[in-house]
PDB file of N, CA and C in Angstrom:
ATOM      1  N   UNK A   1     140.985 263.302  54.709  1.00  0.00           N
ATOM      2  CA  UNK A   1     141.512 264.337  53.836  1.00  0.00           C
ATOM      3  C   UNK A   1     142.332 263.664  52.736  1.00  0.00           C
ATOM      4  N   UNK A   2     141.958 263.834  51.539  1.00  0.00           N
ATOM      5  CA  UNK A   2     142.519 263.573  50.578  1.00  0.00           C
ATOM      6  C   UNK A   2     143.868 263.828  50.647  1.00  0.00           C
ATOM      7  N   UNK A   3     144.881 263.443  49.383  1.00  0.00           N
ATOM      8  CA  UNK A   3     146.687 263.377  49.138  1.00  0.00           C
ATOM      9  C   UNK A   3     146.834 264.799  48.463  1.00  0.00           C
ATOM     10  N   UNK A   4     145.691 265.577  47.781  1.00  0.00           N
ATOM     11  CA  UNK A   4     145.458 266.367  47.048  1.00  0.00           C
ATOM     12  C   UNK A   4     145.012 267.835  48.385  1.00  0.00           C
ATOM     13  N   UNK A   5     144.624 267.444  48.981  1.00  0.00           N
ATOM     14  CA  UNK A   5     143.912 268.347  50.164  1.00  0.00           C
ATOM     15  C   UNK A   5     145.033 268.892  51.033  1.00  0.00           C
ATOM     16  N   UNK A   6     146.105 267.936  51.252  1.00  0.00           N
ATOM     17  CA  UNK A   6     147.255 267.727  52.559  1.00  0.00           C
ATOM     18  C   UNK A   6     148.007 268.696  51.352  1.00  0.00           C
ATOM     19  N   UNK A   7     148.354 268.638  50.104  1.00  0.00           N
ATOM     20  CA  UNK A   7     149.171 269.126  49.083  1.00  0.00           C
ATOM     21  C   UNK A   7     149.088 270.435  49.153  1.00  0.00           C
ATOM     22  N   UNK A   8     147.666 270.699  48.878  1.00  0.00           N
ATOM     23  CA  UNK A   8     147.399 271.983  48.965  1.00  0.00           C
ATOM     24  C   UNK A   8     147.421 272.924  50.714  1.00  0.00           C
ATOM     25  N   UNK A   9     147.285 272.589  51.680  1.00  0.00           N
ATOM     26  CA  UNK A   9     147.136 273.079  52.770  1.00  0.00           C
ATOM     27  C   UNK A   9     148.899 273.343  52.950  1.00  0.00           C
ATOM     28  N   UNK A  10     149.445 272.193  52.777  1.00  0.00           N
ATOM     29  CA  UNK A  10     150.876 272.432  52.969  1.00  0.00           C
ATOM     30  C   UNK A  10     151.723 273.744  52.112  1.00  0.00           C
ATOM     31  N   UNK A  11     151.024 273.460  50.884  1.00  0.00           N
ATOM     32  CA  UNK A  11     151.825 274.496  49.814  1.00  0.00           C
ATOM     33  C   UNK A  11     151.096 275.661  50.231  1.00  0.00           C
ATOM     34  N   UNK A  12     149.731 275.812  50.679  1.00  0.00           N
ATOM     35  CA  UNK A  12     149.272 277.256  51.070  1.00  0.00           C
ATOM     36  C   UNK A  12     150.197 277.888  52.820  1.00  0.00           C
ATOM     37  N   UNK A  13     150.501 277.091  53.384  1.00  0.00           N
ATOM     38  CA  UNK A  13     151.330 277.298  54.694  1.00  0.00           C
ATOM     39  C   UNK A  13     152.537 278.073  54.508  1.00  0.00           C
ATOM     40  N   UNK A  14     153.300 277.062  53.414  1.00  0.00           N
ATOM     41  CA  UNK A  14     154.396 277.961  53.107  1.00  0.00           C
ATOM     42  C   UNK A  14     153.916 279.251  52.189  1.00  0.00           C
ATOM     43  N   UNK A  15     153.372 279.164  51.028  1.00  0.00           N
ATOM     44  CA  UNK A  15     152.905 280.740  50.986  1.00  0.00           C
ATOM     45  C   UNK A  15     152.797 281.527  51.983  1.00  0.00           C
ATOM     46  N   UNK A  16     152.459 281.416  52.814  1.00  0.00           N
ATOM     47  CA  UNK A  16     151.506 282.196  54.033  1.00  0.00           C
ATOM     48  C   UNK A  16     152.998 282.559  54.703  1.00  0.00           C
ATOM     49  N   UNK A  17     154.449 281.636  54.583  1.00  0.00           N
ATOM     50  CA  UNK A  17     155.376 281.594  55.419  1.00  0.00           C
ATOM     51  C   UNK A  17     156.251 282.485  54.514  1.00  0.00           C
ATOM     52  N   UNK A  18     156.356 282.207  53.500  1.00  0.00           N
ATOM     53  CA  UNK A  18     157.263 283.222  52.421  1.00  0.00           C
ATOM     54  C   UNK A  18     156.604 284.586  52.337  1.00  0.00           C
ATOM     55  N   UNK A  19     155.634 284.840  52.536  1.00  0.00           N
ATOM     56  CA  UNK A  19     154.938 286.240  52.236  1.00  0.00           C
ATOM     57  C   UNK A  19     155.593 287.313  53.514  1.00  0.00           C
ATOM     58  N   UNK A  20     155.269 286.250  54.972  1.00  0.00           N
ATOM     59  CA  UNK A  20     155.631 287.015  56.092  1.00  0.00           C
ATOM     60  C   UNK A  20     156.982 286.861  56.051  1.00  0.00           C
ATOM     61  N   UNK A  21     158.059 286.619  55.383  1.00  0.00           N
ATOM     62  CA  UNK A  21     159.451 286.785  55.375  1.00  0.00           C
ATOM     63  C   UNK A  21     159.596 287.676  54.140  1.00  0.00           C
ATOM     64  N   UNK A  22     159.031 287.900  52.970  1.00  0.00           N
ATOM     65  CA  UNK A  22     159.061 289.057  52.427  1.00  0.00           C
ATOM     66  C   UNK A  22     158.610 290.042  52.698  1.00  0.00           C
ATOM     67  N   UNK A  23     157.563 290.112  53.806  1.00  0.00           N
ATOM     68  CA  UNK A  23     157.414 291.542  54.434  1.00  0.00           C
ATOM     69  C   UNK A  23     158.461 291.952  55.553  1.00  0.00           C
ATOM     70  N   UNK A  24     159.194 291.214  55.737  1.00  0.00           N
ATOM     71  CA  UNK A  24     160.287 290.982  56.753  1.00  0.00           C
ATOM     72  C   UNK A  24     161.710 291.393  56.143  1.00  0.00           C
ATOM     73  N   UNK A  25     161.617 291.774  54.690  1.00  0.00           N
ATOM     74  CA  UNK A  25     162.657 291.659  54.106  1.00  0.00           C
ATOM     75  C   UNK A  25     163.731 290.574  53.627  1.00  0.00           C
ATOM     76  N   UNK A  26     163.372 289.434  54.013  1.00  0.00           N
ATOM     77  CA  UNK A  26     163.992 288.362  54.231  1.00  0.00           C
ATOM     78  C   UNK A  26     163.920 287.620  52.419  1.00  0.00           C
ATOM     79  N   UNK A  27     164.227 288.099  51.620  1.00  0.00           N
ATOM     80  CA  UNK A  27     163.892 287.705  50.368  1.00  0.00           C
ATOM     81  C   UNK A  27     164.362 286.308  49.811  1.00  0.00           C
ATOM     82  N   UNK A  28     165.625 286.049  50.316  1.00  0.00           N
ATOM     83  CA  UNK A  28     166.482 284.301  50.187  1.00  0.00           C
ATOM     84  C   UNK A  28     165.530 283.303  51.042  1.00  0.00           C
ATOM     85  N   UNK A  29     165.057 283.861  52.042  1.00  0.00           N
ATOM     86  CA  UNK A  29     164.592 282.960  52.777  1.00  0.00           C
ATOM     87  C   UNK A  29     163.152 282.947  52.122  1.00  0.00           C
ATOM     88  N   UNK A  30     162.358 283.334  51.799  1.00  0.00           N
ATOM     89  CA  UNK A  30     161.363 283.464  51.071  1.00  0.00           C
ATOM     90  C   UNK A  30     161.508 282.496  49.865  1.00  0.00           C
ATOM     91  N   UNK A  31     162.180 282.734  49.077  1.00  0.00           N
ATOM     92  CA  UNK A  31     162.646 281.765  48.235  1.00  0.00           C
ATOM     93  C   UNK A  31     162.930 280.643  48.169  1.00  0.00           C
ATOM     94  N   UNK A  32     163.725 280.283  49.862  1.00  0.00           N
ATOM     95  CA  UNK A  32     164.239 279.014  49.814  1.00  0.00           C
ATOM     96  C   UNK A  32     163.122 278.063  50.589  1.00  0.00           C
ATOM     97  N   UNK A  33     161.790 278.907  51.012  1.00  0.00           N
ATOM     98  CA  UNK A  33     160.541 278.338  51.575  1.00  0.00           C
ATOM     99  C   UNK A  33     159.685 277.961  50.530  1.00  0.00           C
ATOM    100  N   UNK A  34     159.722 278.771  49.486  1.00  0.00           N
ATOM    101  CA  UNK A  34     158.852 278.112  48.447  1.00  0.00           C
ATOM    102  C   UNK A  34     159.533 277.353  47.340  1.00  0.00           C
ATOM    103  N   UNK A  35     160.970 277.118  46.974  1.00  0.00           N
ATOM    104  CA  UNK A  35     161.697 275.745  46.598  1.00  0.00           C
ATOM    105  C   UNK A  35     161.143 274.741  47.403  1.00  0.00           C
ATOM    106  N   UNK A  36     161.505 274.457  49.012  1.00  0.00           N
ATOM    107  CA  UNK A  36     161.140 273.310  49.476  1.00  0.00           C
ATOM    108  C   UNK A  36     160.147 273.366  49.303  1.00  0.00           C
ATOM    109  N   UNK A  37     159.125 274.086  49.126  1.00  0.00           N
ATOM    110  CA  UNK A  37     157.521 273.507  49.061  1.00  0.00           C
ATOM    111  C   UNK A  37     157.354 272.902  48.005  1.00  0.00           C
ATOM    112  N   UNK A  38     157.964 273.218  46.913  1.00  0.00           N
ATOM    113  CA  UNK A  38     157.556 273.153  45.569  1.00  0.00           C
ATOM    114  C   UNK A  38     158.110 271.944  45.325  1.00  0.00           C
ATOM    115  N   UNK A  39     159.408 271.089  46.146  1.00  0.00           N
ATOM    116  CA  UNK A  39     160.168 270.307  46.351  1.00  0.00           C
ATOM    117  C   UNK A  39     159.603 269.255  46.513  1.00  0.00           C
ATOM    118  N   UNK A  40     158.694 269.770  47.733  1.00  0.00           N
ATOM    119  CA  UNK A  40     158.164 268.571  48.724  1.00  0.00           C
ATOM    120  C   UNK A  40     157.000 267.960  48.020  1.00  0.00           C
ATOM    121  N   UNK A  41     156.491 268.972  47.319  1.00  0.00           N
ATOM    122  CA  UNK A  41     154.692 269.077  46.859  1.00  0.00           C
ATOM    123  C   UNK A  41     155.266 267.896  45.498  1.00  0.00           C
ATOM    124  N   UNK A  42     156.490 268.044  44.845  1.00  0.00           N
ATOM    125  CA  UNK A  42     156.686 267.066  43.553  1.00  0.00           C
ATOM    126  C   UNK A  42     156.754 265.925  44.351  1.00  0.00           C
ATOM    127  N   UNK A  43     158.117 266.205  45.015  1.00  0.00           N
ATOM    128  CA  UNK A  43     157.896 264.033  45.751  1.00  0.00           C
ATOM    129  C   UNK A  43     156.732 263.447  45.854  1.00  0.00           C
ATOM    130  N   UNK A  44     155.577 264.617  46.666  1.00  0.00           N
ATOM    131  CA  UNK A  44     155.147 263.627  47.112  1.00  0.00           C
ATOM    132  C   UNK A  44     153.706 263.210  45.958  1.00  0.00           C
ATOM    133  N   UNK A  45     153.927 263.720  45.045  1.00  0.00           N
ATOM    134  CA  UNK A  45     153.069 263.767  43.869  1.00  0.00           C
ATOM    135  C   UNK A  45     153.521 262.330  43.319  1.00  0.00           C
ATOM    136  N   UNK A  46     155.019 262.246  42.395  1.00  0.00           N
ATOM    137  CA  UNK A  46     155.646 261.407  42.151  1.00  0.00           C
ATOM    138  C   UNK A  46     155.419 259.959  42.664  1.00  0.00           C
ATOM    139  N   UNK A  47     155.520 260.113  44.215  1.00  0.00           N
ATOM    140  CA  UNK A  47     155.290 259.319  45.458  1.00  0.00           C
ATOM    141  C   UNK A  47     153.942 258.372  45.100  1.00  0.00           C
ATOM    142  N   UNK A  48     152.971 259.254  45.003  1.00  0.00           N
ATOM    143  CA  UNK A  48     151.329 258.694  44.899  1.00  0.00           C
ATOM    144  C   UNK A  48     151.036 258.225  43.754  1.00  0.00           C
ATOM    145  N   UNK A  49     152.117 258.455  42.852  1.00  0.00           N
ATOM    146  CA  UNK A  49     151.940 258.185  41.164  1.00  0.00           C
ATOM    147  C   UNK A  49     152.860 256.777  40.686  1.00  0.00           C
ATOM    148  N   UNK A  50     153.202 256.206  41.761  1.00  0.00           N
ATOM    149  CA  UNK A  50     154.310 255.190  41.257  1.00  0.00           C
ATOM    150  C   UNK A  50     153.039 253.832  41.598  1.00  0.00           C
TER     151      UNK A  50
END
């Protein structure tokens, strides 16, 4: 599996994880699931690019 494949499966997880905490009402936490994704998904972009 590609660096590009793992990127995307990961960032679709947390979607999948923020959606069921906004149906939960949970709206901060929703938010603060798709920062770290969005977090994680730059490092490790950055990461593969150096």
């Amino acid at each position: 599996m590609s660096n590009y494949e793992q990127q995307y499966f990961r960032l679709f997880a947390a979607i999948a994880n923020a959606i069921e905490a906004l149906e939960s009402n949970h709206y901060i936490l929703a938010k603060e699931i798709l920062i770290c994704a969005e977090q994680a998904a730059e490092e490790a972009y950055l990461a593969s690019h150096r």
